[in-house]
N, C-alpha and C. Protein backbone atom coordinates (compact mmCIF):
# COMPACT_ATOMS: atom_id res chain seq x y z
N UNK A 1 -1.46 5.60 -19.85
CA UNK A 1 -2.03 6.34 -18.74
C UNK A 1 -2.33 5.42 -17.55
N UNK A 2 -2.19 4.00 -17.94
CA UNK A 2 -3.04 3.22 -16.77
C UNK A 2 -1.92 3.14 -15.97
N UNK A 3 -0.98 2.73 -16.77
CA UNK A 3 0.43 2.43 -15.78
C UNK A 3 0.82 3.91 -14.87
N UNK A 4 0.83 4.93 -15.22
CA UNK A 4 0.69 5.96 -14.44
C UNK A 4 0.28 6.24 -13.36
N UNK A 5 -1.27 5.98 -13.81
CA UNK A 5 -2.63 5.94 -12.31
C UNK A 5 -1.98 5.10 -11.66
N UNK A 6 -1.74 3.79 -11.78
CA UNK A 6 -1.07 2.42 -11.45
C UNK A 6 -0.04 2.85 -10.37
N UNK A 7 1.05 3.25 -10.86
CA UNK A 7 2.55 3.97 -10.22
C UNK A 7 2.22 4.83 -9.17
N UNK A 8 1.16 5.77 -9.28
CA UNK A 8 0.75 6.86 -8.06
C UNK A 8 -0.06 6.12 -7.54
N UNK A 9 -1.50 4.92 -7.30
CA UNK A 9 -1.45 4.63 -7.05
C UNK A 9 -0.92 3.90 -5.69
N UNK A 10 0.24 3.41 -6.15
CA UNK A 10 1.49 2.78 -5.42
C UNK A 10 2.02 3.29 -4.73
N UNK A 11 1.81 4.30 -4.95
CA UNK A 11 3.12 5.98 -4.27
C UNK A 11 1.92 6.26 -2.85
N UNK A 12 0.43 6.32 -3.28
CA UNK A 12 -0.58 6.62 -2.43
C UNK A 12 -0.82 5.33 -1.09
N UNK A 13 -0.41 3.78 -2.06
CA UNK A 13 -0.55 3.00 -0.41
C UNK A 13 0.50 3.40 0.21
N UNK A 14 1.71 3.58 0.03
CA UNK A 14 2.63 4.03 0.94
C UNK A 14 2.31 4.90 1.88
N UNK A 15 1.82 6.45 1.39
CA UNK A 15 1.39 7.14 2.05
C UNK A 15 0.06 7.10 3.22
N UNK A 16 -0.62 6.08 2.72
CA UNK A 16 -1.81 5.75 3.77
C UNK A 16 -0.85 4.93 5.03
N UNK A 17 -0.32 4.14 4.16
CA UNK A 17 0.41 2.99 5.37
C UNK A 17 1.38 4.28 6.33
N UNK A 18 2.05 5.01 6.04
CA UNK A 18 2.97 5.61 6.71
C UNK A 18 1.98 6.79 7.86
N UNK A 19 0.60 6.95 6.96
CA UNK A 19 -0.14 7.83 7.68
C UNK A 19 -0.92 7.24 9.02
N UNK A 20 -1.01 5.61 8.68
CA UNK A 20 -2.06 4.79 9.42
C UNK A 20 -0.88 4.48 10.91
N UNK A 21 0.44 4.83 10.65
CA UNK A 21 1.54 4.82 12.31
C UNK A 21 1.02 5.81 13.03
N UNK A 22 1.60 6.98 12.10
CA UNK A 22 1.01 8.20 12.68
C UNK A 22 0.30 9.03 13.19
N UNK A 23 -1.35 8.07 13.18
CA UNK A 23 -2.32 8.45 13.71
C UNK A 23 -2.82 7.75 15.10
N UNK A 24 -1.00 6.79 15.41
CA UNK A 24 -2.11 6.04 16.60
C UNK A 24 -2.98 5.82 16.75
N UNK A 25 -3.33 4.49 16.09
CA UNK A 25 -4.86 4.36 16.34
C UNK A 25 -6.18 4.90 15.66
N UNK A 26 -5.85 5.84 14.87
CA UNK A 26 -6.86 6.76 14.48
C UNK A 26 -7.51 7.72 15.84
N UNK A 27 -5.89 7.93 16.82
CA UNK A 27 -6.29 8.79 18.12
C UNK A 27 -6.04 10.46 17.39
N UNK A 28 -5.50 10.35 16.57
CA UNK A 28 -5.05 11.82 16.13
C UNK A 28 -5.31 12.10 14.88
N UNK A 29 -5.91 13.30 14.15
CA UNK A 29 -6.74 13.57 13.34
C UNK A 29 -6.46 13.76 11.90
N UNK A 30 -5.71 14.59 11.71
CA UNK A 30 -4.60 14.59 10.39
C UNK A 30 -3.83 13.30 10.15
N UNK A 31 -3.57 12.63 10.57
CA UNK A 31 -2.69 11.80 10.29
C UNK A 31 -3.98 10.42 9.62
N UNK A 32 -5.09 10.79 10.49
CA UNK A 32 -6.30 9.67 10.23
C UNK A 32 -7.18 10.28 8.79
N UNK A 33 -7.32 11.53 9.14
CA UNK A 33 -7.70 11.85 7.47
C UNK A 33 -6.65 12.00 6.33
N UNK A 34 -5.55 11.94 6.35
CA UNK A 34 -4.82 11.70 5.65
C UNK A 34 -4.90 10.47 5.25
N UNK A 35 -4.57 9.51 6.36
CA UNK A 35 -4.66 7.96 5.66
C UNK A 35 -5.78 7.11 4.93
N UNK A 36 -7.77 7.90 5.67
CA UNK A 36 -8.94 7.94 4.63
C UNK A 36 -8.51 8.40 3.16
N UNK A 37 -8.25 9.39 2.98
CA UNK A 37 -7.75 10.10 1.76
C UNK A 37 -7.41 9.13 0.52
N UNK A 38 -5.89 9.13 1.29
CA UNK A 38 -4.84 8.40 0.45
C UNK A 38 -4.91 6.81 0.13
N UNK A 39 -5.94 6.39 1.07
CA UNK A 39 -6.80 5.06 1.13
C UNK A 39 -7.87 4.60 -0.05
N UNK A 40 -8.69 6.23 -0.14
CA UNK A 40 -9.41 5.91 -1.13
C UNK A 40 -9.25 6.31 -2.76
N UNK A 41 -8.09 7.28 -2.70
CA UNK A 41 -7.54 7.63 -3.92
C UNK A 41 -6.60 6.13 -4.23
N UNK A 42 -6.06 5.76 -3.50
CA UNK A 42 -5.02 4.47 -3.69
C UNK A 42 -5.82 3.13 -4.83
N UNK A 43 -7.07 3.08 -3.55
CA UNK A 43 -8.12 1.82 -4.14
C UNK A 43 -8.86 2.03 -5.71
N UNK A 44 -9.04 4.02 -5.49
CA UNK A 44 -9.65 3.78 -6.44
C UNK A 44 -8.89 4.07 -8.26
N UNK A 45 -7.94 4.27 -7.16
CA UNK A 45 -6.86 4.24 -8.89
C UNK A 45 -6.48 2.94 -9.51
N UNK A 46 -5.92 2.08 -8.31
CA UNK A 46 -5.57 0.64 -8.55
C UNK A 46 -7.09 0.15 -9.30
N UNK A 47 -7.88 0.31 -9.20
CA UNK A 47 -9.23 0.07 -9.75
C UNK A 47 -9.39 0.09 -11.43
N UNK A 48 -9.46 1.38 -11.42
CA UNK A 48 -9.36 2.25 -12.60
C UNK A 48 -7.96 1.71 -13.57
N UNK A 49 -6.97 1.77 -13.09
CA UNK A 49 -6.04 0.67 -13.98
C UNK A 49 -6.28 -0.17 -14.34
N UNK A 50 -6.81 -1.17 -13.40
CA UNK A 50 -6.97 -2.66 -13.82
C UNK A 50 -8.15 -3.21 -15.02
N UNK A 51 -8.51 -2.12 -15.03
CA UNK A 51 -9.37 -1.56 -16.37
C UNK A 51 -8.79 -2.33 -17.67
N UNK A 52 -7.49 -1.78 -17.60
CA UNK A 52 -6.42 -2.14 -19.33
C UNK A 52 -5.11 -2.90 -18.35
N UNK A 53 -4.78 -3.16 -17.06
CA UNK A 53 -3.89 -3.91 -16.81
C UNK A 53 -3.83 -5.16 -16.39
N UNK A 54 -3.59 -6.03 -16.69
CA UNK A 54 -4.05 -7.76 -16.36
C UNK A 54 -3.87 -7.71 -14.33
N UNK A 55 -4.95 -8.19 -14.18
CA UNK A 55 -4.92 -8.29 -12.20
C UNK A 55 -3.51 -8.26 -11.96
N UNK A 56 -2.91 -9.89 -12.47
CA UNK A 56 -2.21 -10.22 -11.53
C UNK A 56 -0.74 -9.22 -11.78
N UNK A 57 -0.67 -8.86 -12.80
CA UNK A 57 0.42 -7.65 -12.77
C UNK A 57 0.58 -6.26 -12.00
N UNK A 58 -1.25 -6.05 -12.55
CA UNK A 58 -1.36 -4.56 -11.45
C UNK A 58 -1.03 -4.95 -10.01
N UNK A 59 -1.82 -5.45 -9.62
CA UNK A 59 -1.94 -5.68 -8.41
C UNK A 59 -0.54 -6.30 -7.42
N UNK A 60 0.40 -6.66 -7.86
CA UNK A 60 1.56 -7.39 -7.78
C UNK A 60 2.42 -5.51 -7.88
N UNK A 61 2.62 -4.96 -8.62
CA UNK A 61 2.98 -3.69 -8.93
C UNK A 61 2.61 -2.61 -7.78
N UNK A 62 1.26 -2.65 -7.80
CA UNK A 62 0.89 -2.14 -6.97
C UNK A 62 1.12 -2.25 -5.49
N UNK A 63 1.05 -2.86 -4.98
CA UNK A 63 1.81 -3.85 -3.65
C UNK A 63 3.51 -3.59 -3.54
N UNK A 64 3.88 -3.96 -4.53
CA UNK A 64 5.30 -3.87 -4.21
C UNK A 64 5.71 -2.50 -4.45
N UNK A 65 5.15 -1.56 -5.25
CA UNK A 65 5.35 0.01 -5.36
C UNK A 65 5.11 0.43 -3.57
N UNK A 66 3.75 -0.37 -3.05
CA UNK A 66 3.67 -0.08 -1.31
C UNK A 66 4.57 -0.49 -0.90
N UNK A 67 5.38 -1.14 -0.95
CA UNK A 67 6.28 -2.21 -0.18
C UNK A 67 7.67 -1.60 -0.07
N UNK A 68 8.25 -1.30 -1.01
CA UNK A 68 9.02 -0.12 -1.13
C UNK A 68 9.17 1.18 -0.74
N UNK A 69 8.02 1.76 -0.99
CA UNK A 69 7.55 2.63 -0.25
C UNK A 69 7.35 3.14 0.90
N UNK A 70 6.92 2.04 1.65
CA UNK A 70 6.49 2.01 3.30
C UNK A 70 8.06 1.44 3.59
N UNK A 71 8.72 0.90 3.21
CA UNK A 71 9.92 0.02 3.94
C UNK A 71 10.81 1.74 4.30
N UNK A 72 11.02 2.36 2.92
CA UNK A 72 12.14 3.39 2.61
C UNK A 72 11.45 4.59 3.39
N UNK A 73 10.34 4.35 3.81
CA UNK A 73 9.76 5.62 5.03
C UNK A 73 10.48 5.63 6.30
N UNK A 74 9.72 3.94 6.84
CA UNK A 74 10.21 3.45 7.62
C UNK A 74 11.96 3.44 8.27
N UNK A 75 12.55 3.41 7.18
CA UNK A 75 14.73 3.91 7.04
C UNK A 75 14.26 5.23 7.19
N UNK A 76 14.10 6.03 6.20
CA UNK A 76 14.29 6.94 6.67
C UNK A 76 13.53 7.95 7.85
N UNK A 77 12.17 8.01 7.90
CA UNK A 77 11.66 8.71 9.06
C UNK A 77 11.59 8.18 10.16
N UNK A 78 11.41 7.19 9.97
CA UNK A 78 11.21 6.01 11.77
C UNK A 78 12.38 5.74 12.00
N UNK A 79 13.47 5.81 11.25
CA UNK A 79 14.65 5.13 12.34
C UNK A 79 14.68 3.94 11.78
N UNK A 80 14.23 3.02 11.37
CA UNK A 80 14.48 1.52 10.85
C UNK A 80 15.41 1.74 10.22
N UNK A 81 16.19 -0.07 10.91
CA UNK A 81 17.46 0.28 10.44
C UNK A 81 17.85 -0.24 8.80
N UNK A 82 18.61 0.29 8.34
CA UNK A 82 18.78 -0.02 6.63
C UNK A 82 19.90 -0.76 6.34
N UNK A 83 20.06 -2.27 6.61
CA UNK A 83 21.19 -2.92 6.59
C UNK A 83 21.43 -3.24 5.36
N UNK A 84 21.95 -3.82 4.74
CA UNK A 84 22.69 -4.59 3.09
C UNK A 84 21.83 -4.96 3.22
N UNK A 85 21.32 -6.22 3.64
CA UNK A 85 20.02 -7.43 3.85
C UNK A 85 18.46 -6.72 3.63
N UNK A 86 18.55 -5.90 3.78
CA UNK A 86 17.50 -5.16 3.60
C UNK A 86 17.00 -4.54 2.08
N UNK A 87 18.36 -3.77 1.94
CA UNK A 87 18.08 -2.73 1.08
C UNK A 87 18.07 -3.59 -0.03
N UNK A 88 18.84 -5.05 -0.51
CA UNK A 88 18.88 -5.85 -0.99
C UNK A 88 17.59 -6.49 -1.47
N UNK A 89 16.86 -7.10 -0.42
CA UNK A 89 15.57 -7.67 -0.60
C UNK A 89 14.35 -6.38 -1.12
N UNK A 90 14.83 -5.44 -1.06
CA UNK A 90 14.43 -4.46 -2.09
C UNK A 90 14.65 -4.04 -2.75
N UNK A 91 15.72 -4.19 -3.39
CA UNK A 91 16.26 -4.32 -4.51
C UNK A 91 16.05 -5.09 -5.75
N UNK A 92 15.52 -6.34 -4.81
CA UNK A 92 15.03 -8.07 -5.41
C UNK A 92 13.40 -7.50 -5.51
N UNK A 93 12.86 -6.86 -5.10
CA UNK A 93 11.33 -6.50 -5.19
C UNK A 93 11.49 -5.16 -5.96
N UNK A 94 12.01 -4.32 -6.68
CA UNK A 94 12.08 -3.37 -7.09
C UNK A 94 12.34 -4.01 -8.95
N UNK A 95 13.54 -4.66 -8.83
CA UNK A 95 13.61 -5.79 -10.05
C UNK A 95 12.34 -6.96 -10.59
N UNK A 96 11.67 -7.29 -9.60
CA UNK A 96 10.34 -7.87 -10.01
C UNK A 96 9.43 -6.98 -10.52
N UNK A 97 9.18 -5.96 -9.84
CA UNK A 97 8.00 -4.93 -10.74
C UNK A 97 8.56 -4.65 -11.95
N UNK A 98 9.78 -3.90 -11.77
CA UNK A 98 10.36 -4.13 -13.53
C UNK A 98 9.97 -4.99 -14.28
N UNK A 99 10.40 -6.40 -14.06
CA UNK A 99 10.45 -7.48 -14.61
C UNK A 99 8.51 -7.70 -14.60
N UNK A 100 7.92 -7.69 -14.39
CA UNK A 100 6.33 -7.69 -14.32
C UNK A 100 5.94 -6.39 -15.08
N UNK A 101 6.34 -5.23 -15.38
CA UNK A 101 5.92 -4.61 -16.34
C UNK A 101 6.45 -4.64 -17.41
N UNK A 102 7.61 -5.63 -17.45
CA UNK A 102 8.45 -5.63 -19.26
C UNK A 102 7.58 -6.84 -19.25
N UNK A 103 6.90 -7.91 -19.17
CA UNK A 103 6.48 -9.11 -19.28
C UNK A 103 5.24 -8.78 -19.66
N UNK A 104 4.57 -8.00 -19.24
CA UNK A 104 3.17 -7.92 -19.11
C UNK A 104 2.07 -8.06 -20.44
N UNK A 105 2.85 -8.44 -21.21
CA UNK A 105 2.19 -8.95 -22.38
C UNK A 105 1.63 -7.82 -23.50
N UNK A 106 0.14 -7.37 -24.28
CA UNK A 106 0.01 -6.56 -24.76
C UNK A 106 -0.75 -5.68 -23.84
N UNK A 107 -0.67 -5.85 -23.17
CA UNK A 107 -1.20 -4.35 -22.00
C UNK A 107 -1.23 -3.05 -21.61
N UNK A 108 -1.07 -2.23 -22.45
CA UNK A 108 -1.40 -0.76 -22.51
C UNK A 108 -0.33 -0.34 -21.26
């Protein structure tokens, strides 16, 4: 279950980060309570995992689940552009979280 919370989590910094463009500033309102929201469900799941998941795994997981996340928003809703070089070096960060949850020792 932790790895779960963990994974959404991950799915939730994305969504704050993609919400925190959108609100300019925190000039516009939905986009700013959205990103409170998804800010504090994010923190407090990553929390709640790290309960049964060793730091430096969650937290490494967690991050790069954002990282992915916010990049593949970024291609697709913003227009950023999605070169080989790119999609690549996420590819190389998509293979580390793998590789950090097959490693992760006896960790639930």
């Amino acid at each position: 279950m932790s790895w779960i919370v963990l994974i959404v989590s991950g799915v939730l910094e994305a969504v704050w980060a993609g919400a925190l463009t959108r609100s300019e500033g925190f000039t516009r309102l939905w986009p700013s309570v959205v990103f409170g929201v998804a800010l504090a469900l994010s923190m407090a799941g990553l929390g709640w995992s790290l309960r049964t998941i060793p730091l430096g795994t969650g937290y490494a997981v967690w991050v790069g689940i954002g990282v992915v996340g916010t990049a593949a928003y970024g291609i697709v809703a913003l227009g950023e552009p999605a070169t080989v070089a790119r999609v690549l070096c996420l590819v190389a960060i998509i293979a580390g979280i793998v590789g950090l949850k097959l490693t992760s020792g006896g960790a639930h």
